[in-house]
C-alpha atoms as a PDB file:
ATOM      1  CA  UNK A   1      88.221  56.880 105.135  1.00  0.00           C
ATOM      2  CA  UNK A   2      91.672  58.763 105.602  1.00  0.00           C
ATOM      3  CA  UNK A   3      91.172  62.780 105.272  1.00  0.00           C
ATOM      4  CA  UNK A   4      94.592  63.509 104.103  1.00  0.00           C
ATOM      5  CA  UNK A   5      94.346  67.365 103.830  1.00  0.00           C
ATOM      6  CA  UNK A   6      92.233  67.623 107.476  1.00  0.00           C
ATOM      7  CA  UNK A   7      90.640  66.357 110.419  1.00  0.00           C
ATOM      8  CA  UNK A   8      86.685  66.133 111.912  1.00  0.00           C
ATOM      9  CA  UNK A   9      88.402  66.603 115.388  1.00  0.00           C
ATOM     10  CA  UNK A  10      91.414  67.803 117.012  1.00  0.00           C
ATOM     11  CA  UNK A  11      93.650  64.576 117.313  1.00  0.00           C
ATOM     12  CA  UNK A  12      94.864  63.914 121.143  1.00  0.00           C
ATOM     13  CA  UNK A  13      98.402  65.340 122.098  1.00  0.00           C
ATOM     14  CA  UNK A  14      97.604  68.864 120.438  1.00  0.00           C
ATOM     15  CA  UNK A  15      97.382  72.361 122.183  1.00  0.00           C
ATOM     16  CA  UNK A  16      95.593  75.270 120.665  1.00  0.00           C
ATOM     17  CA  UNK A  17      98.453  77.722 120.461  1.00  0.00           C
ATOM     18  CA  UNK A  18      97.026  81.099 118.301  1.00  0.00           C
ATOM     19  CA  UNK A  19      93.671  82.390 117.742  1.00  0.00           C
ATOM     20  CA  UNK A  20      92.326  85.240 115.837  1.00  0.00           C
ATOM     21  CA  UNK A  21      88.945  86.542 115.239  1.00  0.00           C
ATOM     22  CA  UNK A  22      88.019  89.205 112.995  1.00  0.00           C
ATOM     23  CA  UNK A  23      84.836  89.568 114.897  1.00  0.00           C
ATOM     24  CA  UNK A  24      87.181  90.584 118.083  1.00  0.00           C
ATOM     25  CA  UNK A  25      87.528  94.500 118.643  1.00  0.00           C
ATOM     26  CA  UNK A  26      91.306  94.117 119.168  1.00  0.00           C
ATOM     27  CA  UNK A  27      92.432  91.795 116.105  1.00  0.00           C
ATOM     28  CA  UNK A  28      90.077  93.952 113.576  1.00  0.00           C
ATOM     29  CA  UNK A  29      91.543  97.388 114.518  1.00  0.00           C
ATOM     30  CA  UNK A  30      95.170  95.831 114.247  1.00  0.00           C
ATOM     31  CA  UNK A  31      94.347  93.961 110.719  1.00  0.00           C
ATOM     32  CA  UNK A  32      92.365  97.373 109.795  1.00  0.00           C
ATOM     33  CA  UNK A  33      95.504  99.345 110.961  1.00  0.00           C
ATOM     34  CA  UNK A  34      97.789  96.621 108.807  1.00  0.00           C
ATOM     35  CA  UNK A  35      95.537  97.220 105.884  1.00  0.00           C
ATOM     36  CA  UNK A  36      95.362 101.013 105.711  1.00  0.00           C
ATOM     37  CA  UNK A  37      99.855 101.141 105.782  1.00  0.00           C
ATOM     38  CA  UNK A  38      99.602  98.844 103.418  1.00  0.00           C
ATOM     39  CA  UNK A  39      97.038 100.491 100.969  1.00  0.00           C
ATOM     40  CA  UNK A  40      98.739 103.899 101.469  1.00  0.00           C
ATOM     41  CA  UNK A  41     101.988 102.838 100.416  1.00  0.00           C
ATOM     42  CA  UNK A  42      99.942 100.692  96.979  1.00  0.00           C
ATOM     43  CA  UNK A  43      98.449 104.072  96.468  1.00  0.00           C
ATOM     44  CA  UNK A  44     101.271 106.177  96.475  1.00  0.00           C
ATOM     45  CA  UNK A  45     103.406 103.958  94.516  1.00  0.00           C
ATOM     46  CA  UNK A  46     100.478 104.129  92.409  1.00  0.00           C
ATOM     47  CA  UNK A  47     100.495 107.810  92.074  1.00  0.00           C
ATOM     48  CA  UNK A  48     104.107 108.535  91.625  1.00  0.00           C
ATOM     49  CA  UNK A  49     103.739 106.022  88.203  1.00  0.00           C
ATOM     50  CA  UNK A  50     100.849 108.541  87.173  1.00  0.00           C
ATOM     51  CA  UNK A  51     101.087 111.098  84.363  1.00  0.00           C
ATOM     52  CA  UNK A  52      97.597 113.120  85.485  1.00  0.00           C
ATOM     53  CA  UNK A  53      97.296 115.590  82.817  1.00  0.00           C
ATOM     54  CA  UNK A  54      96.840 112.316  80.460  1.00  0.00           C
ATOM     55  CA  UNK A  55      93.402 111.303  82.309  1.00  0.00           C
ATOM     56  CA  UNK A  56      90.933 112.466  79.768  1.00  0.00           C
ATOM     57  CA  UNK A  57      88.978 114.125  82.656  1.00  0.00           C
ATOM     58  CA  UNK A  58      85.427 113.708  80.550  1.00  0.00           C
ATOM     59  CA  UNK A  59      85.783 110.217  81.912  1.00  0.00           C
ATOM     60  CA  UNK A  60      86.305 110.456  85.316  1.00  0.00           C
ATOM     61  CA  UNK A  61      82.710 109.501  86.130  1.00  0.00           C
ATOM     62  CA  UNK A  62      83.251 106.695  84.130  1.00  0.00           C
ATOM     63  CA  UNK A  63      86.228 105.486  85.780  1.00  0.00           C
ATOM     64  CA  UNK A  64      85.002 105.975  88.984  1.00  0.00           C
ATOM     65  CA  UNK A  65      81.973 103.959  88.410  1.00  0.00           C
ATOM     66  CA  UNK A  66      83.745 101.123  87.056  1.00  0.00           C
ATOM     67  CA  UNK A  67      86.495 101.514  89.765  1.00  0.00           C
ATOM     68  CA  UNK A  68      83.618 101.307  92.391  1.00  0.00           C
ATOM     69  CA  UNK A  69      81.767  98.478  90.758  1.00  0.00           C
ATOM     70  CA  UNK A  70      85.523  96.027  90.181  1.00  0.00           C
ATOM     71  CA  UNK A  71      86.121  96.612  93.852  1.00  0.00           C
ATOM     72  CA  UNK A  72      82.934  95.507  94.847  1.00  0.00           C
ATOM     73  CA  UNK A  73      83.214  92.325  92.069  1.00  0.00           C
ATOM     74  CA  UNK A  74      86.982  91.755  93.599  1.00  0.00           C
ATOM     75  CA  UNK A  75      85.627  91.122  96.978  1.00  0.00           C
ATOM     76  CA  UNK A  76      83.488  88.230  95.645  1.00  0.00           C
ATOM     77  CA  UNK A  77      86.086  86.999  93.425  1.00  0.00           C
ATOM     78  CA  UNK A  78      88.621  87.344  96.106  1.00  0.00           C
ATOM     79  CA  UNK A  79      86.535  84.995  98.549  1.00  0.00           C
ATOM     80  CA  UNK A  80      85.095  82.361  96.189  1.00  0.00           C
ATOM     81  CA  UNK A  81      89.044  82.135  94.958  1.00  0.00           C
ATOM     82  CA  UNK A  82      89.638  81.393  98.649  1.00  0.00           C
ATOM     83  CA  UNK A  83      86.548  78.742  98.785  1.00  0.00           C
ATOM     84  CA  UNK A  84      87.499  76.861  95.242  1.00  0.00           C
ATOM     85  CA  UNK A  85      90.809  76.139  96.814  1.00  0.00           C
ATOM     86  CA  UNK A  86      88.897  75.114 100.183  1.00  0.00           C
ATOM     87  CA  UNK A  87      86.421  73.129  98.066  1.00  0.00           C
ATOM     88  CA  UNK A  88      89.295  71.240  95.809  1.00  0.00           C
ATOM     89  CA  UNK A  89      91.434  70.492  98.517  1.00  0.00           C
ATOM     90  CA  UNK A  90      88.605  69.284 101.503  1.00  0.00           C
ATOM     91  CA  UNK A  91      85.129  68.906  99.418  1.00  0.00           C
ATOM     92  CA  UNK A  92      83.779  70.357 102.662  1.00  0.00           C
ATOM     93  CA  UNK A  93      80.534  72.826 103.229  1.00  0.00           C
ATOM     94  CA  UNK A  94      81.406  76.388 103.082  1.00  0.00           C
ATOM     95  CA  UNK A  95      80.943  79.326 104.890  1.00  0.00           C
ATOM     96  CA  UNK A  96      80.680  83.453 103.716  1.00  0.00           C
ATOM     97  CA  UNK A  97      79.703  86.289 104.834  1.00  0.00           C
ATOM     98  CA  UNK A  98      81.092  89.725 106.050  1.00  0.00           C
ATOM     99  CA  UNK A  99      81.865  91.731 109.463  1.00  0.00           C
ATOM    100  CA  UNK A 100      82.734  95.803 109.571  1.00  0.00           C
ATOM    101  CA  UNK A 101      86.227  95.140 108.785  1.00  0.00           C
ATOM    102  CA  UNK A 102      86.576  92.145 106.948  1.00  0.00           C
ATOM    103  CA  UNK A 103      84.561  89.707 103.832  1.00  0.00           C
ATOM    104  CA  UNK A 104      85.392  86.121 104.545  1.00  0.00           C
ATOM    105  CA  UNK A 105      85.145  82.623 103.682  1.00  0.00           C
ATOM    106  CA  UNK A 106      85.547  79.294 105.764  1.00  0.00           C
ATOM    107  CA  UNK A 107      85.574  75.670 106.317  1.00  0.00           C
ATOM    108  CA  UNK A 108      83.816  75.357 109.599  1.00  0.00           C
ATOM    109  CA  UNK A 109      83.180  72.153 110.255  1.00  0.00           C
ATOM    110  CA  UNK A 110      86.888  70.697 110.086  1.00  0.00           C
ATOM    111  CA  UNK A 111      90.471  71.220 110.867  1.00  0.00           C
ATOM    112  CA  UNK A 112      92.756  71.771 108.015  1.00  0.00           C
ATOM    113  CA  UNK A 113      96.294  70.660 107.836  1.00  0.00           C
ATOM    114  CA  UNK A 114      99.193  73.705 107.437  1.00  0.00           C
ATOM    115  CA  UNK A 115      99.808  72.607 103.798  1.00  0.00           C
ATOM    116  CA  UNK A 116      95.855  73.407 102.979  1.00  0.00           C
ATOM    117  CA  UNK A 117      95.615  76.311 105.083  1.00  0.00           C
ATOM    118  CA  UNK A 118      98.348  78.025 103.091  1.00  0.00           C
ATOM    119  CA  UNK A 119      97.132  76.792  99.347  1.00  0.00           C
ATOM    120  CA  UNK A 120      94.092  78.703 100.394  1.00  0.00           C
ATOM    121  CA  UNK A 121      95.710  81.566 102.227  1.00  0.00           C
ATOM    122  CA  UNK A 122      97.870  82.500  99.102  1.00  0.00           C
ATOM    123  CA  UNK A 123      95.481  81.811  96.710  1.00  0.00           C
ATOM    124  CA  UNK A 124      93.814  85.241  96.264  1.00  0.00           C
ATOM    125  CA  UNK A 125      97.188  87.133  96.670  1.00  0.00           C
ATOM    126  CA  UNK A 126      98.535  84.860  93.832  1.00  0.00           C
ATOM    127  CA  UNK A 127      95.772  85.153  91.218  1.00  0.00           C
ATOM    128  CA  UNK A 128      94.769  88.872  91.539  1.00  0.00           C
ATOM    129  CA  UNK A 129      98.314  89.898  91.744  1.00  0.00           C
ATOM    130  CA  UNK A 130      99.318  88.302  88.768  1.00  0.00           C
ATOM    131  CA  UNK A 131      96.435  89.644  86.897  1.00  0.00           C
ATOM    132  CA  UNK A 132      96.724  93.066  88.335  1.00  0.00           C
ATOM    133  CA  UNK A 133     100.499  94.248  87.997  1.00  0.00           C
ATOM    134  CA  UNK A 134     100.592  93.688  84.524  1.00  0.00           C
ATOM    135  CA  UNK A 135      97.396  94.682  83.811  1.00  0.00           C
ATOM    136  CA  UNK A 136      98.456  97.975  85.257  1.00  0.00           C
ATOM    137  CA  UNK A 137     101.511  98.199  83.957  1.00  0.00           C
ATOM    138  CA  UNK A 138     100.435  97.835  80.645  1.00  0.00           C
ATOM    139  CA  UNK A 139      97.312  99.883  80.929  1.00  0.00           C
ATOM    140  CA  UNK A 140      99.939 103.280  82.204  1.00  0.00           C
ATOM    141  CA  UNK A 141     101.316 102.656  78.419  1.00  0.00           C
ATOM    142  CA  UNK A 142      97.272 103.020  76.708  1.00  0.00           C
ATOM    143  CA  UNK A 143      95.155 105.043  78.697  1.00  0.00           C
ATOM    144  CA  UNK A 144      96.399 107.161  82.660  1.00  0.00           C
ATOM    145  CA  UNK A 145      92.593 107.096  83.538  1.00  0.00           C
ATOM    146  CA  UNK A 146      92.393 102.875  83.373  1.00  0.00           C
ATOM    147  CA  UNK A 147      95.638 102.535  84.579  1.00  0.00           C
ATOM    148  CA  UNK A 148      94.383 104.242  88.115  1.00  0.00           C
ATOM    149  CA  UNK A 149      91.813 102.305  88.183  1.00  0.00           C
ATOM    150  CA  UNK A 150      93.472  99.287  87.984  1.00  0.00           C
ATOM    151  CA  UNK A 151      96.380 100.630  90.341  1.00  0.00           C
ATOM    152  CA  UNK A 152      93.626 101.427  92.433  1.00  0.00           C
ATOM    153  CA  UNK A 153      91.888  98.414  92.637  1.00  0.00           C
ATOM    154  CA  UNK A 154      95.160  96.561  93.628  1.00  0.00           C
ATOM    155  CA  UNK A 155      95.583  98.869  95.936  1.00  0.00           C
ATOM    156  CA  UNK A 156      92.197  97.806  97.501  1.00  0.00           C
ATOM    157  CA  UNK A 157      93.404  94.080  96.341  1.00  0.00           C
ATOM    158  CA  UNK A 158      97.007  93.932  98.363  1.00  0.00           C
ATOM    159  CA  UNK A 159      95.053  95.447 101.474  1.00  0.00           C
ATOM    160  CA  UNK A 160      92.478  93.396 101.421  1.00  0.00           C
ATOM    161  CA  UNK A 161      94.899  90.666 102.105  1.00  0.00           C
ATOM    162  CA  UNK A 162      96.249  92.168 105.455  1.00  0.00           C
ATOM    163  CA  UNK A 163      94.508  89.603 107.238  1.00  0.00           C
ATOM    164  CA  UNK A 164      95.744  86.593 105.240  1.00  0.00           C
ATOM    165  CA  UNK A 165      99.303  87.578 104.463  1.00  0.00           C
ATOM    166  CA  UNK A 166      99.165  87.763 108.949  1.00  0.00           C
ATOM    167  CA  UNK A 167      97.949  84.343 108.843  1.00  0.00           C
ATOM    168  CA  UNK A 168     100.780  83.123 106.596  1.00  0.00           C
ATOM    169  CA  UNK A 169     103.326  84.659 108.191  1.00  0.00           C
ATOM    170  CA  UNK A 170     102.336  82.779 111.163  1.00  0.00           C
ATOM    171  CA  UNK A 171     102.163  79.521 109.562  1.00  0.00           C
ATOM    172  CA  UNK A 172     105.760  80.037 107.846  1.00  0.00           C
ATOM    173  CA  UNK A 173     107.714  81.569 110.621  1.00  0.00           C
ATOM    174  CA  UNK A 174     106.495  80.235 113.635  1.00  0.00           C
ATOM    175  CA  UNK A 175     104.153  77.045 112.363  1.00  0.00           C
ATOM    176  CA  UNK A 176     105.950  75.257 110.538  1.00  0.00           C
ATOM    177  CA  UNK A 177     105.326  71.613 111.660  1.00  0.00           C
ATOM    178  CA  UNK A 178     103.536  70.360 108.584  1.00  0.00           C
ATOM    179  CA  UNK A 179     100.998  68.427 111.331  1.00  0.00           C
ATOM    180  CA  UNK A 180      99.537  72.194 112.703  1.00  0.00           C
ATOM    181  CA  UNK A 181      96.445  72.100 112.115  1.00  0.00           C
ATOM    182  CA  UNK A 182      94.072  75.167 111.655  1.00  0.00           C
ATOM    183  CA  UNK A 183      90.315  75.627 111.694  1.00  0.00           C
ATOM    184  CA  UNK A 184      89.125  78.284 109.616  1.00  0.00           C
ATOM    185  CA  UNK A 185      85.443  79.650 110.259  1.00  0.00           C
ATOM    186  CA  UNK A 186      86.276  82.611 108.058  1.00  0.00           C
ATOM    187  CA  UNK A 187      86.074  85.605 110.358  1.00  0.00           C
ATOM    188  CA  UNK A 188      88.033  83.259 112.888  1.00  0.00           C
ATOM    189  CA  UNK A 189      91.177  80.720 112.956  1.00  0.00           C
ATOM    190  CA  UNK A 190      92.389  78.847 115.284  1.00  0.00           C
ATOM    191  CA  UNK A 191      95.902  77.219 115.598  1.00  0.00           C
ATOM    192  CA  UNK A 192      96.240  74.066 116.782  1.00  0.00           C
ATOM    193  CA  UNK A 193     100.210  72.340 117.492  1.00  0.00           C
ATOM    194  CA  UNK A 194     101.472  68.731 118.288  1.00  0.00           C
ATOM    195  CA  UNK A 195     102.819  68.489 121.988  1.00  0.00           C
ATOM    196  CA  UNK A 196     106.142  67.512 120.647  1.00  0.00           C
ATOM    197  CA  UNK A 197     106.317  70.019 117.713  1.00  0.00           C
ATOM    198  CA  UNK A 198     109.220  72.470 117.738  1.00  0.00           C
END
């Protein structure tokens, strides 16, 4: 049976040509690094749209709590969103879990063709952004307490996708070759290239 979206095994004529591994000392501080710029400059953009004598400050508890609770929810969401596009696109076994700088989610046990590895790369960014900036937006025009925490939580939401929007740019700029292939165990991914690929 013809896997069109991956392979069991690397095919012959391919050369592993980019590795990462969240797990690694090096690649975590860089992605952490990546993901702190990125969630200072969501928070401030965040805070110059704020109006704070309109946060009704007999909620801030409340806000808080359900800021801290939706960030923790996001990180599930974020990685199942991730694995449903895995799941649709492969109907392979899963993998989850976390490491000190990053959740994750994977496909192990196969290597995925480019065109897979980015529907599942984007996927989060995609759906949580396009819930979140108008969510926002329309939440600075009702109440300045909900509208930081939803600011805030795409703040957490556009930094927690350091480590993908990396992988993408790789695949777009300098993969292109719709044969790369990639294996994804989730904290690691591995880049594989034709011989004669550009």
């Amino acid at each position: 049976m013809e896997h069109i979206n991956y392979e069991f095994e690397v095919p012959a004529g391919y050369r592993e040509v980019f590795h990462f591994d969240a797990k690694d000392r090096k690649d975590a501080v860089k992605m952490t690094i990546w993901a702190v710029i990125i969630m200072v400059i969501a928070v401030v953009l965040v805070i110059l749209g704020a109006d704070f004598k309109q946060i009704d400050m007999d909620y801030v508890f409340k806000y808080y709590a359900v800021w801290i609770v939706s960030m923790i929810v996001y990180i599930v969401l974020h990685e199942l969103v991730h694995g449903a596009v895995y799941k649709a696109l492969t109907h392979r076994k899963l993998t989850f879990g976390i490491t000190w700088s990053a959740a994750f989610c994977g496909v192990p046990d196969i290597y995925v063709y480019r065109n897979t590895a980015l529907a599942s790369l984007v996927a989060p960014l995609t759906v949580f952004t396009v819930l979140l900036v108008p969510l926002t937006l329309w939440l600075r025009t009702v109440d300045m307490g909900w509208y930081m925490v939803s600011g805030l939580l795409f703040a957490i939401h556009i930094s927690g996708c350091a480590g993908d929007l990396y992988i993408t740019k790789m695949l777009l700029t300098k993969f292109k070759d719709p044969r790369i292939l990639m294996r994804d165990t989730g904290p690691a991914q591995w880049i594989f290239k034709p011989e004669d690929a550009a």
